[in-house]
PDB file of N, CA and C in Angstrom:
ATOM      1  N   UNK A   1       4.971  17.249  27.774  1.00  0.00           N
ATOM      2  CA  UNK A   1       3.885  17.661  28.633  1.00  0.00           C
ATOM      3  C   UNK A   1       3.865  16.732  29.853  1.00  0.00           C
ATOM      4  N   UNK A   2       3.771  17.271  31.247  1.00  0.00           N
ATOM      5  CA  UNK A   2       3.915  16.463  32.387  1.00  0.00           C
ATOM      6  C   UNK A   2       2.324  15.765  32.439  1.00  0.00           C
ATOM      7  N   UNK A   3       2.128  14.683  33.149  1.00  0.00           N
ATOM      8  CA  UNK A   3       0.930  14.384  33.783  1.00  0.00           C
ATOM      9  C   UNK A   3      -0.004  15.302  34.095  1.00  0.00           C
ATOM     10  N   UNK A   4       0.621  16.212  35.127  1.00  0.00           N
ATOM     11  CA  UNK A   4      -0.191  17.338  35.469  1.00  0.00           C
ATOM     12  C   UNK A   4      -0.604  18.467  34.833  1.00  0.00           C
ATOM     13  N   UNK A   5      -0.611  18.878  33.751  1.00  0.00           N
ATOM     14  CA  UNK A   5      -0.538  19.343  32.260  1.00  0.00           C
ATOM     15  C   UNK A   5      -1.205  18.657  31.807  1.00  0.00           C
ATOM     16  N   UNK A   6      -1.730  17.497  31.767  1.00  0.00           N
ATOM     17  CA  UNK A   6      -2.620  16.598  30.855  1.00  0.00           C
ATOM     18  C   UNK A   6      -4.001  16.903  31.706  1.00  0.00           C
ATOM     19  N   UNK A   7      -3.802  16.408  32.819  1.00  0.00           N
ATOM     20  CA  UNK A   7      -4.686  16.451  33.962  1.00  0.00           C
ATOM     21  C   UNK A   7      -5.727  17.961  33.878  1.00  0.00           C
ATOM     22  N   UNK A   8      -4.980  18.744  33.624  1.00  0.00           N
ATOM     23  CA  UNK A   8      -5.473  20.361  33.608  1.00  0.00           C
ATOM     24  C   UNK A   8      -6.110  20.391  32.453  1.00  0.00           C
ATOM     25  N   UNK A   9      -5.647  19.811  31.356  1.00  0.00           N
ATOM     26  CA  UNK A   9      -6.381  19.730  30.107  1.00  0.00           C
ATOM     27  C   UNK A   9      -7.484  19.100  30.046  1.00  0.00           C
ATOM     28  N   UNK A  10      -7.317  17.720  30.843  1.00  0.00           N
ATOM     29  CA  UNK A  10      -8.498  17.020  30.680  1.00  0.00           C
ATOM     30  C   UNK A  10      -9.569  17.474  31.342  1.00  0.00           C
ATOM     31  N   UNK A  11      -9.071  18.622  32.256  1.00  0.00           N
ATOM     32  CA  UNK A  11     -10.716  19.076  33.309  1.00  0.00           C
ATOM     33  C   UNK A  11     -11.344  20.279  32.542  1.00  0.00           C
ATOM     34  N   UNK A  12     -10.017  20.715  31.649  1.00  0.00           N
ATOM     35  CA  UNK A  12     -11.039  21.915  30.709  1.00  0.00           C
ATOM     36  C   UNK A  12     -11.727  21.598  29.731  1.00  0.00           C
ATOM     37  N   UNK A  13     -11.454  19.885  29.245  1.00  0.00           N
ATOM     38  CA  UNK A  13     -12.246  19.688  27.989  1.00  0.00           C
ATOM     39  C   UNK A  13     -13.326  19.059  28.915  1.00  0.00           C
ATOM     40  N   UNK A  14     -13.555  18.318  30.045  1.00  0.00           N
ATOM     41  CA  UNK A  14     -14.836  18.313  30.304  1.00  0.00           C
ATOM     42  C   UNK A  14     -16.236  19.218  30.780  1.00  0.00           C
ATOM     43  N   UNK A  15     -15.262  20.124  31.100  1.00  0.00           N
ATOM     44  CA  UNK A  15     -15.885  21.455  31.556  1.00  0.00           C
ATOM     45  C   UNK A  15     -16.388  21.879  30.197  1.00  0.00           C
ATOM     46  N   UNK A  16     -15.629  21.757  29.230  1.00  0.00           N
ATOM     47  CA  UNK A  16     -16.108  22.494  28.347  1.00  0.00           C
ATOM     48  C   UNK A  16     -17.191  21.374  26.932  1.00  0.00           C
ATOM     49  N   UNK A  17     -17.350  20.216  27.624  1.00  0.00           N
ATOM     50  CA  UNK A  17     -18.177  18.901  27.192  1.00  0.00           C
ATOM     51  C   UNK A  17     -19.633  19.540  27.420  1.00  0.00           C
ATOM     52  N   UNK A  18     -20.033  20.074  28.244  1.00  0.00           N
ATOM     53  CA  UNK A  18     -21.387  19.988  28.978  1.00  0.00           C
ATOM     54  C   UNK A  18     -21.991  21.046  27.591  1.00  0.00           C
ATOM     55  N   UNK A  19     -23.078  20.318  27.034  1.00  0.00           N
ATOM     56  CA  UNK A  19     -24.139  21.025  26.296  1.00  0.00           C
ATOM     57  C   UNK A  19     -24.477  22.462  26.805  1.00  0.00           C
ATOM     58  N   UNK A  20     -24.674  23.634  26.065  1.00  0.00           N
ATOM     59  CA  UNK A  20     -25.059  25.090  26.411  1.00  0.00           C
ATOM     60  C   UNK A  20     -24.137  25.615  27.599  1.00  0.00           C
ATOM     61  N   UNK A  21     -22.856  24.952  27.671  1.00  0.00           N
ATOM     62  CA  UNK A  21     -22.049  26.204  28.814  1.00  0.00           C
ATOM     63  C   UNK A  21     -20.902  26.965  27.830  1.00  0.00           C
ATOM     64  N   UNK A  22     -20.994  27.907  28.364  1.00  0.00           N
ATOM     65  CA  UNK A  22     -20.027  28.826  27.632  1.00  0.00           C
ATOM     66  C   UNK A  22     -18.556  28.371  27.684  1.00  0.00           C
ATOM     67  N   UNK A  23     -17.988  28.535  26.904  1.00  0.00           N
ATOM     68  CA  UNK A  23     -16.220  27.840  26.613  1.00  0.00           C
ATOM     69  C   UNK A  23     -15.148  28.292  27.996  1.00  0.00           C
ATOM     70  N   UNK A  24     -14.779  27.251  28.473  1.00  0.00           N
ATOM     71  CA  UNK A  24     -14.576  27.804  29.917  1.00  0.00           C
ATOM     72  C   UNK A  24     -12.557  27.107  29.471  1.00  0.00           C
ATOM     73  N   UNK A  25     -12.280  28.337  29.901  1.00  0.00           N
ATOM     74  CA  UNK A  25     -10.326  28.444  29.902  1.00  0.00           C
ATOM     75  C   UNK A  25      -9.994  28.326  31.554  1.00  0.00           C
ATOM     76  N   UNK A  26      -9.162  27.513  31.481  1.00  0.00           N
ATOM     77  CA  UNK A  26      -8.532  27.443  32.971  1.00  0.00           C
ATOM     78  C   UNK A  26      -7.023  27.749  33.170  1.00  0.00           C
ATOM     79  N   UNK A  27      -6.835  28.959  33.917  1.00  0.00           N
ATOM     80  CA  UNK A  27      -5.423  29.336  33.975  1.00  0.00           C
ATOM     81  C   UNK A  27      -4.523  27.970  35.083  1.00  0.00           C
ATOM     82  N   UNK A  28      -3.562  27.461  33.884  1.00  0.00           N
ATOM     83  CA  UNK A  28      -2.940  26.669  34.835  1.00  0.00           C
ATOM     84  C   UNK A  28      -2.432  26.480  35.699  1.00  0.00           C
ATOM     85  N   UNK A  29      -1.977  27.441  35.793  1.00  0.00           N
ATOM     86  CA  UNK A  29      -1.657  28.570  37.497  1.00  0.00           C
ATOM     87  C   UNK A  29      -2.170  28.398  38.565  1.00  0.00           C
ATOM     88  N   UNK A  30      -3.696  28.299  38.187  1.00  0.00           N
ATOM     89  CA  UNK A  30      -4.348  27.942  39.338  1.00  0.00           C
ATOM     90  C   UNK A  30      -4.237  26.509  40.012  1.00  0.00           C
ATOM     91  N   UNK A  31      -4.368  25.520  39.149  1.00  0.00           N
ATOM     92  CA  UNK A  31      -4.445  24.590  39.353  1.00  0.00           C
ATOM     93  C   UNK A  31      -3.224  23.484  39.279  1.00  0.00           C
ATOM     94  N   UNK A  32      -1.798  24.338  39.137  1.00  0.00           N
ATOM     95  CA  UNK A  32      -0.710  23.751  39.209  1.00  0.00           C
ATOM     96  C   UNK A  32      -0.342  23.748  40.604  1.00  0.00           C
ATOM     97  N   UNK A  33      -0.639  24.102  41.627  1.00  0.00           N
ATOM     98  CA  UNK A  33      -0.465  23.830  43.325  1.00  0.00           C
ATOM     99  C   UNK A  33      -0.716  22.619  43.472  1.00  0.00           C
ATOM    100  N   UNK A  34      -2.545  21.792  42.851  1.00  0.00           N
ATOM    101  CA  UNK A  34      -2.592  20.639  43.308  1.00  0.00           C
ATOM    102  C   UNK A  34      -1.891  19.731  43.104  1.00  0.00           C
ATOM    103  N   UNK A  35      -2.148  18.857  43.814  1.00  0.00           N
ATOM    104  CA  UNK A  35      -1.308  17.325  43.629  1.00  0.00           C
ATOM    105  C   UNK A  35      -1.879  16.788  42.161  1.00  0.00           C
ATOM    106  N   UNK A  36      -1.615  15.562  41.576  1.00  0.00           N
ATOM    107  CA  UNK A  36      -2.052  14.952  40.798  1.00  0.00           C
ATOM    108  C   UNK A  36      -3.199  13.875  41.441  1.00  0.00           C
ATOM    109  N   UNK A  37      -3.376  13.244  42.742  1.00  0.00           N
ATOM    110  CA  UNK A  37      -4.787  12.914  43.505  1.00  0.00           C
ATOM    111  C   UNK A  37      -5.627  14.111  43.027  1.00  0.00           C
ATOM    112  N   UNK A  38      -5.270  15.042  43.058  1.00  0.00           N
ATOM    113  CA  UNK A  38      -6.237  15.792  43.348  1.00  0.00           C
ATOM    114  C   UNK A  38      -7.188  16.534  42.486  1.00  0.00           C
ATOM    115  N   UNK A  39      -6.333  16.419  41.398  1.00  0.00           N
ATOM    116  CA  UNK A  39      -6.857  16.812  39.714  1.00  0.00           C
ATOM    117  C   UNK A  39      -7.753  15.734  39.176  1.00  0.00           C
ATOM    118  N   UNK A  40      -7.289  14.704  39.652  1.00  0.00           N
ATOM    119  CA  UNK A  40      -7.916  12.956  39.381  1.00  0.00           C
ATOM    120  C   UNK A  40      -9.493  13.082  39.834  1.00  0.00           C
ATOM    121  N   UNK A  41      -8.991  13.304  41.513  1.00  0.00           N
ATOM    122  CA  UNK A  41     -10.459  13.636  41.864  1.00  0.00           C
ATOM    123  C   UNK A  41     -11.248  14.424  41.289  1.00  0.00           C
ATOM    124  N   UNK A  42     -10.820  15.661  41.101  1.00  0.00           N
ATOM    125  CA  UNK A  42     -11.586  16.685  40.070  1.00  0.00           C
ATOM    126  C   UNK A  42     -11.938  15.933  39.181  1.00  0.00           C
ATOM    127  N   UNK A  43     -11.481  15.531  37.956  1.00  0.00           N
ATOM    128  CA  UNK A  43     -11.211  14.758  36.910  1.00  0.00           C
ATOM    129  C   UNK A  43     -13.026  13.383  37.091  1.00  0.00           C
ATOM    130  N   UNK A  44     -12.702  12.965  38.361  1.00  0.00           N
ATOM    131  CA  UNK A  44     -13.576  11.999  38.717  1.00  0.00           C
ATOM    132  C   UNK A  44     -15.227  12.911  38.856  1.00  0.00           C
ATOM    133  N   UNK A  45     -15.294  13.969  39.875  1.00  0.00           N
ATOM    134  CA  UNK A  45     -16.453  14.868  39.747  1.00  0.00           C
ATOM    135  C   UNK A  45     -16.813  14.880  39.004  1.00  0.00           C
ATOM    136  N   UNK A  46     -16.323  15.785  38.160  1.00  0.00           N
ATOM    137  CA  UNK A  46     -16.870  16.129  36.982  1.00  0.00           C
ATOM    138  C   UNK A  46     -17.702  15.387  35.889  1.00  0.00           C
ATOM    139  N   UNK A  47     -16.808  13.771  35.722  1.00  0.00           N
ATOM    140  CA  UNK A  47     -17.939  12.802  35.314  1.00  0.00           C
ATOM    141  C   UNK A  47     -18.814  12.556  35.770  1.00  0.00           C
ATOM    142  N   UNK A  48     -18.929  11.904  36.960  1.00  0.00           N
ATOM    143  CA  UNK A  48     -20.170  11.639  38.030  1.00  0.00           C
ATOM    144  C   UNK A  48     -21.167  13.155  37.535  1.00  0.00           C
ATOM    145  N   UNK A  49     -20.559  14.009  37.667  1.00  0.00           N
ATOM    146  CA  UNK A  49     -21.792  15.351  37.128  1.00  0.00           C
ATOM    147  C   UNK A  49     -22.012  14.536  35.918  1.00  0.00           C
ATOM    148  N   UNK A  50     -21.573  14.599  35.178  1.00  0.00           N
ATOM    149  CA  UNK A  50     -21.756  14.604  33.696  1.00  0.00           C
ATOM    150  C   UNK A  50     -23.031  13.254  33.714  1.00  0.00           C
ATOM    151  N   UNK A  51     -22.109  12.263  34.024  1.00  0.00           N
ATOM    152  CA  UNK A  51     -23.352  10.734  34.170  1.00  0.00           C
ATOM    153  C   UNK A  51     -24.709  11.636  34.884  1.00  0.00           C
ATOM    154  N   UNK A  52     -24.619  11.911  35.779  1.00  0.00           N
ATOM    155  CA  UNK A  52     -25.751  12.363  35.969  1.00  0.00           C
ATOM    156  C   UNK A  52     -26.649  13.224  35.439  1.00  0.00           C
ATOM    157  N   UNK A  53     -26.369  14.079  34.946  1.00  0.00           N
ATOM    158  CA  UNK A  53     -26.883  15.089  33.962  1.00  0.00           C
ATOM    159  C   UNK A  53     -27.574  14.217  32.680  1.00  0.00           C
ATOM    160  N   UNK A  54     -26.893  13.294  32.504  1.00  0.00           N
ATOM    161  CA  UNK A  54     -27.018  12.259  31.270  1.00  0.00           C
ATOM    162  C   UNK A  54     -28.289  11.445  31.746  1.00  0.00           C
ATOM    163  N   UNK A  55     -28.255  10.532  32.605  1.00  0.00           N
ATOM    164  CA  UNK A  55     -29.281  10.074  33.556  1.00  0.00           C
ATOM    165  C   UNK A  55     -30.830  10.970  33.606  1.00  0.00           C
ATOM    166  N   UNK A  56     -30.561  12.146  34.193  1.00  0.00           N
ATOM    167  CA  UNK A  56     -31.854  12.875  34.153  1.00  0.00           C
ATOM    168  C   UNK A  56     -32.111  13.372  32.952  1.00  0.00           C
ATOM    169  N   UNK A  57     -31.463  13.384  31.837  1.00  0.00           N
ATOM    170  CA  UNK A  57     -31.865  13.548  30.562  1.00  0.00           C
ATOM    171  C   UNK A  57     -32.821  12.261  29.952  1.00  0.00           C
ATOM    172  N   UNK A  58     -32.160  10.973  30.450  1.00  0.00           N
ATOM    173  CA  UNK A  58     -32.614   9.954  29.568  1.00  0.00           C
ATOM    174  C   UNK A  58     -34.118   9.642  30.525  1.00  0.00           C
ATOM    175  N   UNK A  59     -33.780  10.197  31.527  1.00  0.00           N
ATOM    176  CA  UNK A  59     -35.232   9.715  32.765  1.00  0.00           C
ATOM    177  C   UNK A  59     -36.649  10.575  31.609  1.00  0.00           C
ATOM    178  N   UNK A  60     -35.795  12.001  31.657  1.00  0.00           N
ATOM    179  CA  UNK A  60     -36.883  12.699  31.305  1.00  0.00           C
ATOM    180  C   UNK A  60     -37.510  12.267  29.473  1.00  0.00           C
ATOM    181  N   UNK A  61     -36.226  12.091  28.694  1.00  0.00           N
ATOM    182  CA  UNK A  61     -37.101  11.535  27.155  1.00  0.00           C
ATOM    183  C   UNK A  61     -37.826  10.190  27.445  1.00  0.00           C
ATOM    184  N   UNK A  62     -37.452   9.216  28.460  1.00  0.00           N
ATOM    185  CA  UNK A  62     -38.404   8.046  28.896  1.00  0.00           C
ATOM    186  C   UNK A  62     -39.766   8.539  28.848  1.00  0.00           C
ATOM    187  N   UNK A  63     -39.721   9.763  29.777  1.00  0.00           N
ATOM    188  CA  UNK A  63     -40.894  10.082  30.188  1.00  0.00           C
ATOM    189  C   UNK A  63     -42.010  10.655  29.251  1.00  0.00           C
ATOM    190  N   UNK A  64     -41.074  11.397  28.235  1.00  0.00           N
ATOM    191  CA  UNK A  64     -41.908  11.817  27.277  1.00  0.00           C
ATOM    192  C   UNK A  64     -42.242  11.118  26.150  1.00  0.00           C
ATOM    193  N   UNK A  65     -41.404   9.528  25.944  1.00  0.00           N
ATOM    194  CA  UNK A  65     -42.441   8.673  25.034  1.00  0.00           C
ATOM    195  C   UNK A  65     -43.227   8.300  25.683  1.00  0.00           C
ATOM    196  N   UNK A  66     -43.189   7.896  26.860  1.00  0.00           N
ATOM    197  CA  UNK A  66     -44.510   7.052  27.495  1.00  0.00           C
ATOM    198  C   UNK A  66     -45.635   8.147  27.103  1.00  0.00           C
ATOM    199  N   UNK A  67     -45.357   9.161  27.738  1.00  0.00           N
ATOM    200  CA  UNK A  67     -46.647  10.625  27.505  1.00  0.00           C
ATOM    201  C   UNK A  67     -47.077   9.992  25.945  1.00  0.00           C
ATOM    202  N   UNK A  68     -46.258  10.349  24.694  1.00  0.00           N
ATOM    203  CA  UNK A  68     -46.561  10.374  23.379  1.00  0.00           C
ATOM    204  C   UNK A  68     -46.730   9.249  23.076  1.00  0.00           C
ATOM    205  N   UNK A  69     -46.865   8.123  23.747  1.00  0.00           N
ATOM    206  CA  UNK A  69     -47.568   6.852  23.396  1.00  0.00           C
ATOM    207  C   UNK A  69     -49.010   6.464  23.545  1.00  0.00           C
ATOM    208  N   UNK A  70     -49.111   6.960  24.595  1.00  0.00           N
ATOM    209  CA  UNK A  70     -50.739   7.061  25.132  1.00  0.00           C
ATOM    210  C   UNK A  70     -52.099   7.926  24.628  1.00  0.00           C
TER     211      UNK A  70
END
């Protein structure tokens, strides 16, 4: 398996990481034009989503012990 083959894999298992999204297949086809920068970068998005998504999750259960403490 090349780099870029790994790379493609690794953006469908994060895609397909995110709580309540439907199972998402990526034809490699598509994404065999890019460079390997460029899958990386993808690769990089996708976390930064993810941290963030994670972030406003933990903002919001903060929020709701303080509520259920009081």
């Amino acid at each position: 398996m090349s780099k870029k083959e790994q790379l493609i894999i690794d953006i469908q298992q994060l895609l397909n990481s995110h709580v309540n999204i439907s199972t998402t297949t990526i034809n490699p086809e598509l994404l065999s034009f890019m460079d390997e920068k460029t899958l990386i970068s993808i690769i990089g998005s996708l976390l930064d989503q993810k941290e963030r998504h994670l972030e406003a999750d933990g903002e919001w259960l903060e929020q709701f012990k303080k509520d259920t403490n009081n």
